[in-house]
Protein backbone atom coordinates (compact mmCIF):
# COMPACT_ATOMS: atom_id res chain seq x y z
CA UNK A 1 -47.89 -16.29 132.35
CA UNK A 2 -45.26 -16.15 134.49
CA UNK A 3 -44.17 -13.35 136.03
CA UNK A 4 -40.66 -13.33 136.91
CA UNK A 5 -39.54 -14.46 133.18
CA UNK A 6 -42.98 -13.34 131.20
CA UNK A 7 -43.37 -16.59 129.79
CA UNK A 8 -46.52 -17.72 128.72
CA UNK A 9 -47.73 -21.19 128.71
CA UNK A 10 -50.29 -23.01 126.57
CA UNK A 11 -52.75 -24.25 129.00
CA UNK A 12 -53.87 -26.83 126.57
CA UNK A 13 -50.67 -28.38 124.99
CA UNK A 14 -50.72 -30.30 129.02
CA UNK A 15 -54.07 -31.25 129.59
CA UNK A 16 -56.15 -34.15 129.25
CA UNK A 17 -59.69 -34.86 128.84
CA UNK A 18 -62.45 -35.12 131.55
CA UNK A 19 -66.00 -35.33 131.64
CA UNK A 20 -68.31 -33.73 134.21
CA UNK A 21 -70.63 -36.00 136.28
CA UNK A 22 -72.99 -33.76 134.44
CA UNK A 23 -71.90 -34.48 131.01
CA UNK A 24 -70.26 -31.61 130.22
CA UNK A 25 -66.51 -31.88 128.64
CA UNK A 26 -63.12 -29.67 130.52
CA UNK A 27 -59.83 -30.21 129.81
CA UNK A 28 -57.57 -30.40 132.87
CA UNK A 29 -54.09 -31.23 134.59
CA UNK A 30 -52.96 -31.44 138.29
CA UNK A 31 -50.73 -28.69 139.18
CA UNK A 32 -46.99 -29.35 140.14
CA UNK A 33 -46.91 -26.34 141.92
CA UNK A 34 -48.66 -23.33 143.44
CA UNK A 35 -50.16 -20.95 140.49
CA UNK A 36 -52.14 -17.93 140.23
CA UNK A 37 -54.88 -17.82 137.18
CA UNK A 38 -56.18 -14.07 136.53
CA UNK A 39 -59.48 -14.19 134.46
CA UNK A 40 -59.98 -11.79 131.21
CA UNK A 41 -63.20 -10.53 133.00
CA UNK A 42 -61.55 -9.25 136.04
CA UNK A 43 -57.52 -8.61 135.71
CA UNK A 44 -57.38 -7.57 139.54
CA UNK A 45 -58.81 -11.00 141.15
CA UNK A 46 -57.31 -14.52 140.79
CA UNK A 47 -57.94 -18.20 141.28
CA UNK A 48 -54.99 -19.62 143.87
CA UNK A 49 -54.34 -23.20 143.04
CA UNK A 50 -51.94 -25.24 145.10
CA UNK A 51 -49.70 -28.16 144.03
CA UNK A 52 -52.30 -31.39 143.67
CA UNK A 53 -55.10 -29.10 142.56
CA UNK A 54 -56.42 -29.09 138.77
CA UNK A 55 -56.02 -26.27 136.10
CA UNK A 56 -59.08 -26.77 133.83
CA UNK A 57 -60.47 -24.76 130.53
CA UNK A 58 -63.59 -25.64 129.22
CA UNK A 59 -63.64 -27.10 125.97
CA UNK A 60 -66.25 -24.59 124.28
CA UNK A 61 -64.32 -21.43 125.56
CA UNK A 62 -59.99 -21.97 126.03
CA UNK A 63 -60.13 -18.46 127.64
CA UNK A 64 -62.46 -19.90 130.80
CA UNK A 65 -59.46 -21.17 132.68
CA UNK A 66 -59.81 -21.95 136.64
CA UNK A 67 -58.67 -23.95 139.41
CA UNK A 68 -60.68 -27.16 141.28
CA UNK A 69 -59.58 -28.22 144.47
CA UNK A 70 -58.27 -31.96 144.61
CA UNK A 71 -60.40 -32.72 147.03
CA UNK A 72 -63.44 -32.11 145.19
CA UNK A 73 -61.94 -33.00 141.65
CA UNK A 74 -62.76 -36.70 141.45
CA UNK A 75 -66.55 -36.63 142.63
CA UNK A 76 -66.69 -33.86 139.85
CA UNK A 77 -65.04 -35.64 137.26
CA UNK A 78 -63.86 -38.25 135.90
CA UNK A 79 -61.62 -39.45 132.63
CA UNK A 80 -63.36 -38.96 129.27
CA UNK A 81 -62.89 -42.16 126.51
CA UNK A 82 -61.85 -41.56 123.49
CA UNK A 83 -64.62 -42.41 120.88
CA UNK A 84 -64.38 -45.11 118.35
């Protein structure tokens, strides 16, 4: 959401498909600038993300939004392929 207009933007109508080393499926985009991502769990504390950094969701729950650092994205992730 953004504050000064109260817009509200679909997280998932911009990102793209990744798959954790582990196996396990986000959806994410690098940020073009700095954001601030308030959780439904805790409306009072915030994930910072800078511009480069990711804005993920995980693909079994589009409320669990957060922020991985660029630096640490690609030995996290990497692109999933779409199946045949």
């Amino acid at each position: 959401k953004n504050l000064a207009t109260g817009d509200k933007t679909d997280v998932m109508a911009h990102a793209q498909a990744v798959i954790s080393h582990g196996g396990g499926l986000i959806y994410a985009k690098p940020l073009d600038r700095s954001v601030k991502i308030f959780t439904l769990w805790d409306e009072e504390k915030y994930y910072l993300g800078n511009k480069g950094d990711y804005i993920a969701v995980r693909s079994e729950d589009e409320h669990d939004i957060y922020i991985i650092k660029k630096h640490i994205f690609p030995q996290l992730y990497r692109e999933a392929k779409p199946s045949l």
